[in-house]
N, C-alpha and C. Protein backbone atom coordinates (compact mmCIF):
# COMPACT_ATOMS: atom_id res chain seq x y z
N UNK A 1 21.36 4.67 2.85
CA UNK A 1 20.52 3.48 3.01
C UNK A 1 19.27 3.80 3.83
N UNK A 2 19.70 4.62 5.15
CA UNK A 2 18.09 5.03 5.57
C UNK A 2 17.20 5.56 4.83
N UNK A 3 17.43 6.42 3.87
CA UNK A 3 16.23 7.30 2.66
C UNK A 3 15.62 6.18 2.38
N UNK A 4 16.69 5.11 2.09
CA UNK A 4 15.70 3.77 0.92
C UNK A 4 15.01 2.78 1.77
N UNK A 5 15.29 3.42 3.06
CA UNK A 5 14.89 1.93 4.02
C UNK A 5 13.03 2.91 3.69
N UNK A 6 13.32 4.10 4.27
CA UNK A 6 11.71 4.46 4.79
C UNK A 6 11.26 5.09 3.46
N UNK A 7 11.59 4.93 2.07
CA UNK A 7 11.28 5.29 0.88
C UNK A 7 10.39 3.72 0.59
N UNK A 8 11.02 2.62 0.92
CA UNK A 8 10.53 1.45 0.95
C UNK A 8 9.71 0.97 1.94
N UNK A 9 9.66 1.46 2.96
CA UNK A 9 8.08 0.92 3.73
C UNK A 9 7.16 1.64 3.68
N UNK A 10 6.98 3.37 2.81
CA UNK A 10 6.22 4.23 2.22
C UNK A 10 5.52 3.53 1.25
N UNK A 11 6.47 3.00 0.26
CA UNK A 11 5.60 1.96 -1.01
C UNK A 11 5.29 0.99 -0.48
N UNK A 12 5.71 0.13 0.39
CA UNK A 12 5.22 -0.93 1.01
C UNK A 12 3.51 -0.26 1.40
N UNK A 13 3.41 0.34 2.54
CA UNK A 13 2.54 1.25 3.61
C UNK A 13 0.89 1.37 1.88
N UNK A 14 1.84 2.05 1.25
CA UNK A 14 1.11 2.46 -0.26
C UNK A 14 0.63 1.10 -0.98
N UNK A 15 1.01 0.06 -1.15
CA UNK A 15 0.69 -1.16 -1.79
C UNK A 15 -0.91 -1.71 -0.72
N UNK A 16 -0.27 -1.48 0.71
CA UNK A 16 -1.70 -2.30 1.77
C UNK A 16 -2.37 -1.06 0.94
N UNK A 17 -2.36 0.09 1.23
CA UNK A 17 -3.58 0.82 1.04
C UNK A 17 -3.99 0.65 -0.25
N UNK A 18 -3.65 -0.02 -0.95
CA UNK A 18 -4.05 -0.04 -2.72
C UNK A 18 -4.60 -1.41 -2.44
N UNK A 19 -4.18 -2.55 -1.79
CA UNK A 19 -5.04 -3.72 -1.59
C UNK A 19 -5.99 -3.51 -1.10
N UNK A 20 -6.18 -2.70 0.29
CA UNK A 20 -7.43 -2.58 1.06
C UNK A 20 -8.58 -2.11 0.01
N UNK A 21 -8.39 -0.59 -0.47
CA UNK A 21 -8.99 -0.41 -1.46
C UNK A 21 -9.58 -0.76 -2.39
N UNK A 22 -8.39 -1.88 -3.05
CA UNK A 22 -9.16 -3.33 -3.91
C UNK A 22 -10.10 -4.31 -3.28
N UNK A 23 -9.85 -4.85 -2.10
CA UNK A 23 -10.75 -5.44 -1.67
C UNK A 23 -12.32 -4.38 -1.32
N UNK A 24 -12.43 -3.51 -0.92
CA UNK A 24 -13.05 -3.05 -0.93
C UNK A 24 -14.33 -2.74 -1.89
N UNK A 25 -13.68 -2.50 -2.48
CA UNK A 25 -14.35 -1.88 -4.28
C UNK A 25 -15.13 -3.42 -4.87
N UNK A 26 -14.21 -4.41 -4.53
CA UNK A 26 -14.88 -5.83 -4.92
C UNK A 26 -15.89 -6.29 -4.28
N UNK A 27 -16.03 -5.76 -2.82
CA UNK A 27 -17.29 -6.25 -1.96
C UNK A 27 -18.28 -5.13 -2.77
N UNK A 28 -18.15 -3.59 -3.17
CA UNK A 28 -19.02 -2.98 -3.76
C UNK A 28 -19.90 -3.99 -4.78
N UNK A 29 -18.40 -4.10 -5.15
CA UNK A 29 -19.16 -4.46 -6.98
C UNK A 29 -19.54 -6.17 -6.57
């Protein structure tokens, strides 16, 4: 269960950085 705990706040951690990114790119454009 620990692998999946910090396997899951990795993708979590990975999702903000894919939002930030999105927001980002939208203030570009």
């Amino acid at each position: 269960m620990e692998e999946w705990r910090s396997a899951n706040s990795g993708a979590e951690m990975a999702a903000k950085m894919v939002a930030t990114d999105a927001k980002m790119i939208t203030k570009w454009e």
